[in-house]
PDB file of N, CA and C in Angstrom:
ATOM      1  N   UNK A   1      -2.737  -0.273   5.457  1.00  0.00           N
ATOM      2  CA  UNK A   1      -1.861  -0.198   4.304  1.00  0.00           C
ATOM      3  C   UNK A   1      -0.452   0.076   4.793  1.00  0.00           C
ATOM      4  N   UNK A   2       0.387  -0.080   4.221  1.00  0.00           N
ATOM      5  CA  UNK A   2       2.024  -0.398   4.537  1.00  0.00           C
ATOM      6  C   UNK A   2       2.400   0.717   3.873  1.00  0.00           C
ATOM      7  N   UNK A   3       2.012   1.813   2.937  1.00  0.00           N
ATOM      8  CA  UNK A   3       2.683   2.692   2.233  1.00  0.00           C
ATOM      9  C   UNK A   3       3.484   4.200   3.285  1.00  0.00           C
ATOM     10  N   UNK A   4       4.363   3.831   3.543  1.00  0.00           N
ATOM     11  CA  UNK A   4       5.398   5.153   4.015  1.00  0.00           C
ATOM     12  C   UNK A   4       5.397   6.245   3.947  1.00  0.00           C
ATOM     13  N   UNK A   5       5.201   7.010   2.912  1.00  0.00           N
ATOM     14  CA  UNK A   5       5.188   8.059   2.125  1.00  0.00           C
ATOM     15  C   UNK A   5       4.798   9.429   3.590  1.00  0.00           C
ATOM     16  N   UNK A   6       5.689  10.325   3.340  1.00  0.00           N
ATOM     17  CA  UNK A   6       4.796  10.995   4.699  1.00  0.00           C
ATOM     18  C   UNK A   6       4.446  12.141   3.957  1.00  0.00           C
ATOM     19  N   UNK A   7       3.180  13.157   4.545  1.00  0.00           N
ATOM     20  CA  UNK A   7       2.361  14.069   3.994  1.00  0.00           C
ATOM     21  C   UNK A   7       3.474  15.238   4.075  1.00  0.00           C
ATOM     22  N   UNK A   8       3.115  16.249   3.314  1.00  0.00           N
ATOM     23  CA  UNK A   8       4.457  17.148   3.230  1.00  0.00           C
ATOM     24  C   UNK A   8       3.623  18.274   4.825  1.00  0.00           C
ATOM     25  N   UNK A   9       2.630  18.189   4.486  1.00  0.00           N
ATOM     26  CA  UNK A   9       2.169  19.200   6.070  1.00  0.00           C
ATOM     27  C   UNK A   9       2.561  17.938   7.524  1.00  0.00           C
ATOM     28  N   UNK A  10       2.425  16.992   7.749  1.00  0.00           N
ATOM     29  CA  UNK A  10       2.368  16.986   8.865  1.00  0.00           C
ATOM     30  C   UNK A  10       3.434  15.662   8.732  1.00  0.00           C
ATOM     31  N   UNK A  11       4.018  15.176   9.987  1.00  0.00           N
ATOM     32  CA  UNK A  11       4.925  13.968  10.197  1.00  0.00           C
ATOM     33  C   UNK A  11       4.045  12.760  10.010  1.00  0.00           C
ATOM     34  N   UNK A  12       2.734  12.593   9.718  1.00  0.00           N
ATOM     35  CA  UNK A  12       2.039  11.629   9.405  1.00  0.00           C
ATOM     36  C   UNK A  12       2.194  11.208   8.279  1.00  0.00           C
ATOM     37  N   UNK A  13       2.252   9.439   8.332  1.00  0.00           N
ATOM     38  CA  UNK A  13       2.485   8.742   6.914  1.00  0.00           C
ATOM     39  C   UNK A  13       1.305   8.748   6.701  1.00  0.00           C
ATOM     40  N   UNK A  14       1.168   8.509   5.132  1.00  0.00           N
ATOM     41  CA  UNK A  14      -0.172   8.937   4.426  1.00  0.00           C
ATOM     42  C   UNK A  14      -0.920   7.205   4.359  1.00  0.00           C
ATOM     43  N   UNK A  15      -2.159   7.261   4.228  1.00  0.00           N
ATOM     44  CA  UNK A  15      -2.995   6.046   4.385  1.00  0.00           C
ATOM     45  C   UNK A  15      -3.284   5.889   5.670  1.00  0.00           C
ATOM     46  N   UNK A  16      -2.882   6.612   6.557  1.00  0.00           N
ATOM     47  CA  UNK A  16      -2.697   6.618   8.007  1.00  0.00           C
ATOM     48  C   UNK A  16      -4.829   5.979   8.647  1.00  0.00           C
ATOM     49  N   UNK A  17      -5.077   5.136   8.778  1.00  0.00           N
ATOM     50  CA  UNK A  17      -6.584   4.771   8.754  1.00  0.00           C
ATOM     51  C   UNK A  17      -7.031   5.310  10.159  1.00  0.00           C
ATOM     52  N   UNK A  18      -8.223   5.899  10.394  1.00  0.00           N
ATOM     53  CA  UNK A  18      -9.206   6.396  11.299  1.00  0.00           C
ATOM     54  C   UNK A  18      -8.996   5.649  12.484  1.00  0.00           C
ATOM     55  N   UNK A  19      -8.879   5.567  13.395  1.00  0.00           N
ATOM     56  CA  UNK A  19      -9.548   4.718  14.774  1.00  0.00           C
ATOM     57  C   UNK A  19     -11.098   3.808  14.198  1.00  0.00           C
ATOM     58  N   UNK A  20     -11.674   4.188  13.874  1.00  0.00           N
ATOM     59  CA  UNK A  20     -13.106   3.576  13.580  1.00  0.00           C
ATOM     60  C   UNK A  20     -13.277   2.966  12.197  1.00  0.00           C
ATOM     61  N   UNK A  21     -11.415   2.771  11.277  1.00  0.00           N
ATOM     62  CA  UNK A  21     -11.342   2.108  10.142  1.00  0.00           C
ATOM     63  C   UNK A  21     -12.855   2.747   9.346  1.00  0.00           C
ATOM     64  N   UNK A  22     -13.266   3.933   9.532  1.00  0.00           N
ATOM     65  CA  UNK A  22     -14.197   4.310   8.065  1.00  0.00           C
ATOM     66  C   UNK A  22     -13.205   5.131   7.410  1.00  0.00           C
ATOM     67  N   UNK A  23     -12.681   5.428   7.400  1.00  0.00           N
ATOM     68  CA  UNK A  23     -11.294   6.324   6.134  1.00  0.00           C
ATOM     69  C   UNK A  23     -10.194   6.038   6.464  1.00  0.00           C
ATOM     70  N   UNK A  24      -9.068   6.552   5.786  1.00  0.00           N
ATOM     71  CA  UNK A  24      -7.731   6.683   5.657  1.00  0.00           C
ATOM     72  C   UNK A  24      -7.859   8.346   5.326  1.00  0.00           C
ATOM     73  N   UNK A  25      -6.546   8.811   5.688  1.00  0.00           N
ATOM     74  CA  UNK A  25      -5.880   9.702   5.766  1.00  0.00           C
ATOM     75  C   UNK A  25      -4.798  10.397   4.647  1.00  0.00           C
ATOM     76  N   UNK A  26      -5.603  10.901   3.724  1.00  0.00           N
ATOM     77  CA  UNK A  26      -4.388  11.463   2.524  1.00  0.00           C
ATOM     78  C   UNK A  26      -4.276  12.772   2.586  1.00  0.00           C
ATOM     79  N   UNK A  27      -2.983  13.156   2.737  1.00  0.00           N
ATOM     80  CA  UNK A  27      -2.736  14.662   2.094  1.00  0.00           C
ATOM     81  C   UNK A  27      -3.614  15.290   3.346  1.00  0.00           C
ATOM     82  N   UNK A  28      -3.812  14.795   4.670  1.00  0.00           N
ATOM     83  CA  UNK A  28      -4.886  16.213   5.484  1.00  0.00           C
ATOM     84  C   UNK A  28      -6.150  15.669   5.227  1.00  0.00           C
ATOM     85  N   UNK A  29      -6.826  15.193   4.226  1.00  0.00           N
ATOM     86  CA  UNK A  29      -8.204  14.366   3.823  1.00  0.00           C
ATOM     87  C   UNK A  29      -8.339  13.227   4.181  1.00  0.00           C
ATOM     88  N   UNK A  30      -9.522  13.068   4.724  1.00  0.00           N
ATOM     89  CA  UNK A  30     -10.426  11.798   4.819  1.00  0.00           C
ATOM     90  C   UNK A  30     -10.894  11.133   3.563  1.00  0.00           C
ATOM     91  N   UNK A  31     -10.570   9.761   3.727  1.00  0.00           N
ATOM     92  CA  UNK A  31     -10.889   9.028   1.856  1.00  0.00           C
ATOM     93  C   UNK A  31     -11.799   7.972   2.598  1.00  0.00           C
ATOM     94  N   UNK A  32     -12.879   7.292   2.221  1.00  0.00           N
ATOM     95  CA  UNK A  32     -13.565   6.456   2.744  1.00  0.00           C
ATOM     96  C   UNK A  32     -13.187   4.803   2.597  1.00  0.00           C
ATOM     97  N   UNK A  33     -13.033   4.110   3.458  1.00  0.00           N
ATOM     98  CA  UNK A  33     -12.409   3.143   2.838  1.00  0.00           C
ATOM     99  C   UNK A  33     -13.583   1.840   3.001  1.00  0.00           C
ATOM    100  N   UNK A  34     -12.847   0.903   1.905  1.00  0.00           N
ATOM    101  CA  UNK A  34     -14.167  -0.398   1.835  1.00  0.00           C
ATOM    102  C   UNK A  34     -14.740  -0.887   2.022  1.00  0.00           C
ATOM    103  N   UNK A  35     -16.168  -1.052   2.507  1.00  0.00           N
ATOM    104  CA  UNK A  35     -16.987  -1.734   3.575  1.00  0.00           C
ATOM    105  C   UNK A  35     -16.058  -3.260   3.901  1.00  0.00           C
ATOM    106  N   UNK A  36     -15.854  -3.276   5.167  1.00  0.00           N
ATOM    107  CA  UNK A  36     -15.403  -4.554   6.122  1.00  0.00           C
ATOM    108  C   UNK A  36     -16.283  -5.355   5.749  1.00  0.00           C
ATOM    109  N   UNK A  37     -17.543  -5.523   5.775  1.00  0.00           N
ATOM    110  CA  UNK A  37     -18.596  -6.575   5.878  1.00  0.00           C
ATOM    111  C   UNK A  37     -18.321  -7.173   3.900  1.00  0.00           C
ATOM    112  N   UNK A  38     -18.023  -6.461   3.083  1.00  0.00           N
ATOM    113  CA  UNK A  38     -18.288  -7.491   1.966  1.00  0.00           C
ATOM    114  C   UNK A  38     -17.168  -8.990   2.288  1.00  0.00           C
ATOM    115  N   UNK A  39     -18.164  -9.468   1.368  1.00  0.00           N
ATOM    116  CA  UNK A  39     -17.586 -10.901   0.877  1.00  0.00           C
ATOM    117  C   UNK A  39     -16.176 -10.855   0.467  1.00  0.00           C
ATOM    118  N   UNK A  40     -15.095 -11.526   0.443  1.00  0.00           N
ATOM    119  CA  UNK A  40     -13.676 -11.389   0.637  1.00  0.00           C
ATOM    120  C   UNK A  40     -13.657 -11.862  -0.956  1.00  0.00           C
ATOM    121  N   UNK A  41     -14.544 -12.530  -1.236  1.00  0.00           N
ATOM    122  CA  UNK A  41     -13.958 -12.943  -2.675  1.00  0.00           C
ATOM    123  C   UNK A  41     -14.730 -11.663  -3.783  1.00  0.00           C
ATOM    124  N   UNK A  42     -15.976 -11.658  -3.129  1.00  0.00           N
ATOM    125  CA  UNK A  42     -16.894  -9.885  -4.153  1.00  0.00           C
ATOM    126  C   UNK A  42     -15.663  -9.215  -3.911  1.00  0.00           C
ATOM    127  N   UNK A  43     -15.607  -8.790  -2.602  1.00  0.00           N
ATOM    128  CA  UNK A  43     -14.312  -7.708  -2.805  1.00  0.00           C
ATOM    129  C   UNK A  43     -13.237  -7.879  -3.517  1.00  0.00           C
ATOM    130  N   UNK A  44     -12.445  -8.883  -3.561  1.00  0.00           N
ATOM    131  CA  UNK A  44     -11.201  -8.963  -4.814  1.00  0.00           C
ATOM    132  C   UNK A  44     -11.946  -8.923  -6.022  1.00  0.00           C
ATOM    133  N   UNK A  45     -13.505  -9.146  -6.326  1.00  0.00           N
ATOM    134  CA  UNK A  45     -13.514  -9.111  -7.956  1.00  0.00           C
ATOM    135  C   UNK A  45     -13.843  -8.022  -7.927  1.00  0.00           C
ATOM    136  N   UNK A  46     -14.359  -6.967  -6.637  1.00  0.00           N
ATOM    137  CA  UNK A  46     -14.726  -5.525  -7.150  1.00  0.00           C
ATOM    138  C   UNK A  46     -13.220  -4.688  -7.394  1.00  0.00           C
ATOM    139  N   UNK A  47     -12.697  -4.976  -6.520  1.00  0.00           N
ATOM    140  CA  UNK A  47     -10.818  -4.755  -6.965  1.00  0.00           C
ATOM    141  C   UNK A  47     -10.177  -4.852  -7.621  1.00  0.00           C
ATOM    142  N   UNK A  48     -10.585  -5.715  -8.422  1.00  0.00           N
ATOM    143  CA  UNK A  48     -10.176  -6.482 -10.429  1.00  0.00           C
ATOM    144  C   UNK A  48     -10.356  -5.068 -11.350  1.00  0.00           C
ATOM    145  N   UNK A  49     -12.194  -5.291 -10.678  1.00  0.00           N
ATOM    146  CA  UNK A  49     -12.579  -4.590 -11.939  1.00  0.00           C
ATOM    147  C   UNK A  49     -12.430  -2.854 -11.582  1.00  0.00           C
ATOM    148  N   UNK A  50     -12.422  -2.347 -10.862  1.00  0.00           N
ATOM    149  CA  UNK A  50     -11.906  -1.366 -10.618  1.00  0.00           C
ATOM    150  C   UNK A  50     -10.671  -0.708 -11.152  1.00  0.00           C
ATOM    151  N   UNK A  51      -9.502  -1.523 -10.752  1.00  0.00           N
ATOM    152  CA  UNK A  51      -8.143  -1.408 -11.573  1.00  0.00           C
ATOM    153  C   UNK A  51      -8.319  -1.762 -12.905  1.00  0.00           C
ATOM    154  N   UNK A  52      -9.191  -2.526 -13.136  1.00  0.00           N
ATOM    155  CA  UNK A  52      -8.939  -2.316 -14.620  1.00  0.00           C
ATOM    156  C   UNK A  52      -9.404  -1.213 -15.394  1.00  0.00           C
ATOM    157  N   UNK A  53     -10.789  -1.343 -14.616  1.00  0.00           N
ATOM    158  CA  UNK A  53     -11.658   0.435 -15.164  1.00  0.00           C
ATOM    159  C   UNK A  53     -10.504   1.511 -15.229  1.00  0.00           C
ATOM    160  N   UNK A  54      -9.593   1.283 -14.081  1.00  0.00           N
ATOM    161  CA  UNK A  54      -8.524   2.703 -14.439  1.00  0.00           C
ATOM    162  C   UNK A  54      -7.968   2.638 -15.693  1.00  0.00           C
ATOM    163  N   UNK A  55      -7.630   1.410 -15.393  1.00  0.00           N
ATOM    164  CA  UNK A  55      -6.329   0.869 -16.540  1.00  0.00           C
ATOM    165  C   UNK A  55      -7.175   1.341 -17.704  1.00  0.00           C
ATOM    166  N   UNK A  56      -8.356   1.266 -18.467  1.00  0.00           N
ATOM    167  CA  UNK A  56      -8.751   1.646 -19.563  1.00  0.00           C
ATOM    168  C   UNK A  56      -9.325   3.573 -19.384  1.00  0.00           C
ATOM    169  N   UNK A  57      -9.222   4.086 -18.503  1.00  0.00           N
ATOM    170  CA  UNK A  57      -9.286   5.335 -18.201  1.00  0.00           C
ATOM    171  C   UNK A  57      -8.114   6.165 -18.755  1.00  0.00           C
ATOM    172  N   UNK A  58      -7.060   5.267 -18.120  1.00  0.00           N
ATOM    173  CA  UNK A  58      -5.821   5.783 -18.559  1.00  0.00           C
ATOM    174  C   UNK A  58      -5.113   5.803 -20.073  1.00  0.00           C
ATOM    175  N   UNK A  59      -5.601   4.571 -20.800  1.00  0.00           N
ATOM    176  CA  UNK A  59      -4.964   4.152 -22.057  1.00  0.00           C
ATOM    177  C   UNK A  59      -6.485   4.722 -23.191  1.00  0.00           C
ATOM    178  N   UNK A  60      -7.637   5.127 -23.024  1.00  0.00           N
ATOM    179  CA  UNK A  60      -8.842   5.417 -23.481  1.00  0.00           C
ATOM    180  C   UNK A  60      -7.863   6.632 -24.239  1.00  0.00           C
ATOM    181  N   UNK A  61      -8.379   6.246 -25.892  1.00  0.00           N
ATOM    182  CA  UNK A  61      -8.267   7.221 -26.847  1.00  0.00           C
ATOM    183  C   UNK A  61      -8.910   8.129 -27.193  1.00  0.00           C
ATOM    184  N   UNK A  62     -10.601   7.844 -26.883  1.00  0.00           N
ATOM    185  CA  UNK A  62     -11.719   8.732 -27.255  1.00  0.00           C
ATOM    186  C   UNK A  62     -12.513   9.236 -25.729  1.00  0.00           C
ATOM    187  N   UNK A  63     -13.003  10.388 -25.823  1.00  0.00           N
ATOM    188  CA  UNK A  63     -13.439  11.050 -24.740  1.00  0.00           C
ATOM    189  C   UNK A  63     -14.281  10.083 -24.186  1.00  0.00           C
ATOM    190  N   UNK A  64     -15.343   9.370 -25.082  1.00  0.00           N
ATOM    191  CA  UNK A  64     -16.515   7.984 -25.275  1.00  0.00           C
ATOM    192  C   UNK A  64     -15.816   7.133 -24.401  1.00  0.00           C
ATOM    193  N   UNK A  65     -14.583   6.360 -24.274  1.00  0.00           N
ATOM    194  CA  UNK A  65     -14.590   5.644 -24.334  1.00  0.00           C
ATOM    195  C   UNK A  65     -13.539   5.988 -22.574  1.00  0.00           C
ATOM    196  N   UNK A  66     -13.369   7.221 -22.685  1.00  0.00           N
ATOM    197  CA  UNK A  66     -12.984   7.742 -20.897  1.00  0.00           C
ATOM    198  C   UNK A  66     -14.132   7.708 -20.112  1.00  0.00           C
ATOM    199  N   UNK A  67     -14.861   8.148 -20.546  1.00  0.00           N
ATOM    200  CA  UNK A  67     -16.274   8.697 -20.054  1.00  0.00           C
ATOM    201  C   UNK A  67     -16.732   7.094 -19.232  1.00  0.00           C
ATOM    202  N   UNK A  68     -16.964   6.647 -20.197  1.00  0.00           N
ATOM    203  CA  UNK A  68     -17.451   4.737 -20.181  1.00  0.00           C
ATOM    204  C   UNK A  68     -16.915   4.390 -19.130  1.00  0.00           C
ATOM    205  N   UNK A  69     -15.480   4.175 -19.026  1.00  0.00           N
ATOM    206  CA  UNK A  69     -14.675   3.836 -18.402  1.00  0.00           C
ATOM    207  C   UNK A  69     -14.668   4.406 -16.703  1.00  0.00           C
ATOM    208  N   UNK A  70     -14.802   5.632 -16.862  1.00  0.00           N
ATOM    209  CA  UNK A  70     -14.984   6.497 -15.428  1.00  0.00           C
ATOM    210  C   UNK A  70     -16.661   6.330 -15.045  1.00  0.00           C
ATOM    211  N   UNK A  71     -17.346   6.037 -15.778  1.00  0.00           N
ATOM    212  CA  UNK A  71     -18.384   5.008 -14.932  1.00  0.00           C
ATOM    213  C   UNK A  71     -18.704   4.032 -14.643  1.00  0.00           C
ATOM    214  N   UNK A  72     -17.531   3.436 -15.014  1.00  0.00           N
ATOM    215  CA  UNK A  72     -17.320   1.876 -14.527  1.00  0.00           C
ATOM    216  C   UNK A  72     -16.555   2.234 -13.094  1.00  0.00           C
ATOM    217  N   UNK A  73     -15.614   3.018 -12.733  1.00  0.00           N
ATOM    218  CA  UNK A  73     -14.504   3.015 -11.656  1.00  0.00           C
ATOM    219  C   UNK A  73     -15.431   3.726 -10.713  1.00  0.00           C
ATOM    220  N   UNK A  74     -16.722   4.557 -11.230  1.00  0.00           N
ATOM    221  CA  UNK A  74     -17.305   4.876  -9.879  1.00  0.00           C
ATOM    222  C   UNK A  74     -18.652   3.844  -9.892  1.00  0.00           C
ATOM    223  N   UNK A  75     -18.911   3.173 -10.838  1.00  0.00           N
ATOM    224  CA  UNK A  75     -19.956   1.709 -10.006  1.00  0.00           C
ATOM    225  C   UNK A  75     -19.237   1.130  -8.797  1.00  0.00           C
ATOM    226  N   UNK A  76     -17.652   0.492  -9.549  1.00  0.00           N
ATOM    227  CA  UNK A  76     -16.570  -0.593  -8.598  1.00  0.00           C
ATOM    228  C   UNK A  76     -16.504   0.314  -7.064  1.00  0.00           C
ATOM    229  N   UNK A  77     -16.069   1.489  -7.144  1.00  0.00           N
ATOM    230  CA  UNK A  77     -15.916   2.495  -6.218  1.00  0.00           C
ATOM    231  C   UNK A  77     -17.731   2.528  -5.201  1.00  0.00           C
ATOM    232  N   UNK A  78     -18.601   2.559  -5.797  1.00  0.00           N
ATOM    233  CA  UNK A  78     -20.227   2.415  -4.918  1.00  0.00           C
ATOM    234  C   UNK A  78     -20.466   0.888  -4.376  1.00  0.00           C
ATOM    235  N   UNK A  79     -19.760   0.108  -5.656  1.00  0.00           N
ATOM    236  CA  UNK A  79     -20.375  -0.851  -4.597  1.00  0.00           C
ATOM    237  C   UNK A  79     -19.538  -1.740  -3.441  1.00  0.00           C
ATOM    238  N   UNK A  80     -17.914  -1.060  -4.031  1.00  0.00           N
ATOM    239  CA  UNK A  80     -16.995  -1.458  -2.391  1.00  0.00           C
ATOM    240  C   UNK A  80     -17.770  -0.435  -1.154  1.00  0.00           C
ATOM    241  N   UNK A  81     -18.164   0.586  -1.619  1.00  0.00           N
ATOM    242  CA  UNK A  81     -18.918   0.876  -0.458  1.00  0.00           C
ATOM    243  C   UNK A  81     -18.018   2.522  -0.362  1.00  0.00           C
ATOM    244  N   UNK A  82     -16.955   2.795  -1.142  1.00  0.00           N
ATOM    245  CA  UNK A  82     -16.142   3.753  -1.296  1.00  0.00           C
ATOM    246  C   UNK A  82     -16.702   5.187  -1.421  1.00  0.00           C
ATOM    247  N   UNK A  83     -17.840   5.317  -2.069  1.00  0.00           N
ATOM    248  CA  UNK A  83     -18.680   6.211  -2.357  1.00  0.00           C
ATOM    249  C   UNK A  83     -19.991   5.862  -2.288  1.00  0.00           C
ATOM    250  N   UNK A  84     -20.991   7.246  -2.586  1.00  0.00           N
ATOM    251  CA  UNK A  84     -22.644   6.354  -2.471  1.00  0.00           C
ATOM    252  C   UNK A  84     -22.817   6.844  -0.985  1.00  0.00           C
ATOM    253  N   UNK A  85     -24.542   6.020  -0.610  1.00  0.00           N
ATOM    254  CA  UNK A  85     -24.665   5.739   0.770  1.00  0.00           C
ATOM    255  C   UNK A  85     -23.551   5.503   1.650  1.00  0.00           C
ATOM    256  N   UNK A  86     -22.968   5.951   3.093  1.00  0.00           N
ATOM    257  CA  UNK A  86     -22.054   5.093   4.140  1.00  0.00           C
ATOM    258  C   UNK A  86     -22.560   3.414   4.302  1.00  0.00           C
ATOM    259  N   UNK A  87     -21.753   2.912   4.011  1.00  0.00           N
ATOM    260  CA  UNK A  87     -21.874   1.725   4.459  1.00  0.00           C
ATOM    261  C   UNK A  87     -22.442   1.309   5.649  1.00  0.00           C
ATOM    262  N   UNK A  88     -21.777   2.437   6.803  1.00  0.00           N
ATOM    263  CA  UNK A  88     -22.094   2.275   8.151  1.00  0.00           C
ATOM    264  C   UNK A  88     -23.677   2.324   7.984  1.00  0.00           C
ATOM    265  N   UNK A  89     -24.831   1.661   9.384  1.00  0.00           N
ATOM    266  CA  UNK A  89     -26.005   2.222   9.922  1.00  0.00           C
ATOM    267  C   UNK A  89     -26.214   2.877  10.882  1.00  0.00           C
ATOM    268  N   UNK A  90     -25.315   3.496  11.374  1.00  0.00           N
ATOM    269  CA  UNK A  90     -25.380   3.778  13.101  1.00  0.00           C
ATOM    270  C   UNK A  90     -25.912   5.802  13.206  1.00  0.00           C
ATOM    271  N   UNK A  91     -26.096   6.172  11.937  1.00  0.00           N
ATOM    272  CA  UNK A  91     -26.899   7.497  12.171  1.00  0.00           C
ATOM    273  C   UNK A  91     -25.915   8.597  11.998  1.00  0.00           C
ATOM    274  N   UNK A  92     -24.478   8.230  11.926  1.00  0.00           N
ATOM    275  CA  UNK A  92     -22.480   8.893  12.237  1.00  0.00           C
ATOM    276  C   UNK A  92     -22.886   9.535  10.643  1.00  0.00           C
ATOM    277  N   UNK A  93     -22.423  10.728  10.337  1.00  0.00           N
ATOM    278  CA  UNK A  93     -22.560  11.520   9.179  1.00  0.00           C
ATOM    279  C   UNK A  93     -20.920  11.085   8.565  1.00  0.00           C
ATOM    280  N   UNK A  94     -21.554  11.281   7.068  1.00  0.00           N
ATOM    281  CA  UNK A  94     -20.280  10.511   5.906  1.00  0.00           C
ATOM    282  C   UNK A  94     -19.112  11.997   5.782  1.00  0.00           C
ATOM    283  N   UNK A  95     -17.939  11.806   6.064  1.00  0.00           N
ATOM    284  CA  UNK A  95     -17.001  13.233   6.231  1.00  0.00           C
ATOM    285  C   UNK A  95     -15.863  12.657   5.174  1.00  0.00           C
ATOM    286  N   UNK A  96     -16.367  11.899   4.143  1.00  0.00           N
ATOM    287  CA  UNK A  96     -15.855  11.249   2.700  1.00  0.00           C
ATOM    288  C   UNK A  96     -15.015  12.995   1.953  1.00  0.00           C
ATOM    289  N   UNK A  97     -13.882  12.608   1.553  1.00  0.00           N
ATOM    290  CA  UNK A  97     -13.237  13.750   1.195  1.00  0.00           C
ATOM    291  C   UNK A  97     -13.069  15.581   2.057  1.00  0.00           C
ATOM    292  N   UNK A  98     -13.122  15.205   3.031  1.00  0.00           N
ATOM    293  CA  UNK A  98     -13.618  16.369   4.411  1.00  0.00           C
ATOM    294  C   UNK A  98     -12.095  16.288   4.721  1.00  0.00           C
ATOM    295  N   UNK A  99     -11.289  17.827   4.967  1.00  0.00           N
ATOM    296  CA  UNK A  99     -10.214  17.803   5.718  1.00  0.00           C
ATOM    297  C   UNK A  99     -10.306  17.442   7.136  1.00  0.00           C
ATOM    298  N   UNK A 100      -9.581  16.247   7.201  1.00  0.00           N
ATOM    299  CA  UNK A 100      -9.923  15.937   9.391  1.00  0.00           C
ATOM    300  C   UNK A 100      -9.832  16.693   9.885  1.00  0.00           C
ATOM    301  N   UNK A 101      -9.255  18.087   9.712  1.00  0.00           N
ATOM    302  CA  UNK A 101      -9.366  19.194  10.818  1.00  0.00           C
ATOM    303  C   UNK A 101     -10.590  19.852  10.809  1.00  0.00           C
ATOM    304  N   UNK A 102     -11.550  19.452   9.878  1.00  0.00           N
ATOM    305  CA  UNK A 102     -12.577  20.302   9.840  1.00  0.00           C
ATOM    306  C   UNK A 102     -13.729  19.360  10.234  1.00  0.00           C
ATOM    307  N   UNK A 103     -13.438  18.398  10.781  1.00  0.00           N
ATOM    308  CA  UNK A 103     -14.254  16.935  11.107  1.00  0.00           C
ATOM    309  C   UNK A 103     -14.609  17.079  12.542  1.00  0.00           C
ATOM    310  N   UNK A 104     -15.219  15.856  13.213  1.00  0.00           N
ATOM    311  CA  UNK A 104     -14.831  15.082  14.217  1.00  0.00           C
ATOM    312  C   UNK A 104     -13.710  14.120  14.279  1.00  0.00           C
ATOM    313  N   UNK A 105     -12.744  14.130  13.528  1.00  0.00           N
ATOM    314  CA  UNK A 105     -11.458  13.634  13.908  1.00  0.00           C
ATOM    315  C   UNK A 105     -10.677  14.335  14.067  1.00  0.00           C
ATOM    316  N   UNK A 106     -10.953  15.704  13.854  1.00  0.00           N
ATOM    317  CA  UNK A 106      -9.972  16.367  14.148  1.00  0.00           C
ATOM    318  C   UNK A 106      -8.732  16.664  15.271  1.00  0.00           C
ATOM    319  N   UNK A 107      -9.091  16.217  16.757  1.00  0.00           N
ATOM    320  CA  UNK A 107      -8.292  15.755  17.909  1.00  0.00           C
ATOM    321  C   UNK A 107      -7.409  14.743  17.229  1.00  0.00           C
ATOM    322  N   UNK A 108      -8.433  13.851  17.085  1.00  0.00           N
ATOM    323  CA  UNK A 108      -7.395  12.642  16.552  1.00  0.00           C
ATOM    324  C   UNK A 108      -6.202  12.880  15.450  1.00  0.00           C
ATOM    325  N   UNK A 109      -6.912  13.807  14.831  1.00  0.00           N
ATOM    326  CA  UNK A 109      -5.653  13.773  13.624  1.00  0.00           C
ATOM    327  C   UNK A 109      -4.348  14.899  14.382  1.00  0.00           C
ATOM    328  N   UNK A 110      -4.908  15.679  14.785  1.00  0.00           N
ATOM    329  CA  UNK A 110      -3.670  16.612  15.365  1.00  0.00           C
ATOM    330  C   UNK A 110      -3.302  15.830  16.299  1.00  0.00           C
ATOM    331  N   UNK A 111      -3.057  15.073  17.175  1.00  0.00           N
ATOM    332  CA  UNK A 111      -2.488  14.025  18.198  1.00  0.00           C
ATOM    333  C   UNK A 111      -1.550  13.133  17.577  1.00  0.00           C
ATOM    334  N   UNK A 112      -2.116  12.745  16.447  1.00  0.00           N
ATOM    335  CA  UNK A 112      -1.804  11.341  15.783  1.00  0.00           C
ATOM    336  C   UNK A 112      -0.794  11.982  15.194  1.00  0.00           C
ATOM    337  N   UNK A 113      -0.929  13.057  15.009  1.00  0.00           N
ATOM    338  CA  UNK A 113       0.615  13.950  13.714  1.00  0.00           C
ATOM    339  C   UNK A 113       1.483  14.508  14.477  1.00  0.00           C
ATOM    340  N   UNK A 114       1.024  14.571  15.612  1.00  0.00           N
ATOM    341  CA  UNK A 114       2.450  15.309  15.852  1.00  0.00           C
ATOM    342  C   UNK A 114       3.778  14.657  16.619  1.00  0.00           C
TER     343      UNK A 114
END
């Protein structure tokens, strides 16, 4: 991702992605990012519908109709592979929302920031 923005703790720009591309880097947190292996075109329609699920999250008048909506953005979100099972098979434990310092990336992230 191209976004600049740098974290207010460390000189690292935020989105900053893993060595092993399974997360990005927000705010000090690990975010899991999209299984590589889907289909390029599934993936833009899981990306459609995702943003749109927000888009009606956000503009939703009735609690019903948030609710609805925020289980639509975490289906789109399970089946990019974002949440749920790791995508990965290799046995590597899921550190999905885990501060990297409290990880096995943690080298990496203090190296990479400073």
């Amino acid at each position: 991702m191209s976004d600049t923005r740098m974290n207010s703790r460390s000189a690292r720009a935020d989105y900053t992605p893993t060595p092993d591309r399974r997360y990005f880097v927000l705010r000090g947190r690990l975010w899991r990012l999209s299984n590589p292996w889907l289909d390029p075109v599934l993936h833009e329609q899981l990306v459609q519908e995702l943003l749109a699920a927000k888009r009606i999250v956000r503009d939703a008048r009735t609690p019903q109709e948030r609710i609805s909506a925020r289980l639509k953005v975490d289906e789109a979100k399970r089946q990019l592979g974002e949440r749920g099972d790791p995508w990965w098979n290799d046995g590597t434990p899921d550190y999905n929302r885990h501060f990297a310092m409290n990880t096995p990336y943690a080298d990496w992230f203090t190296k990479s920031s400073a």
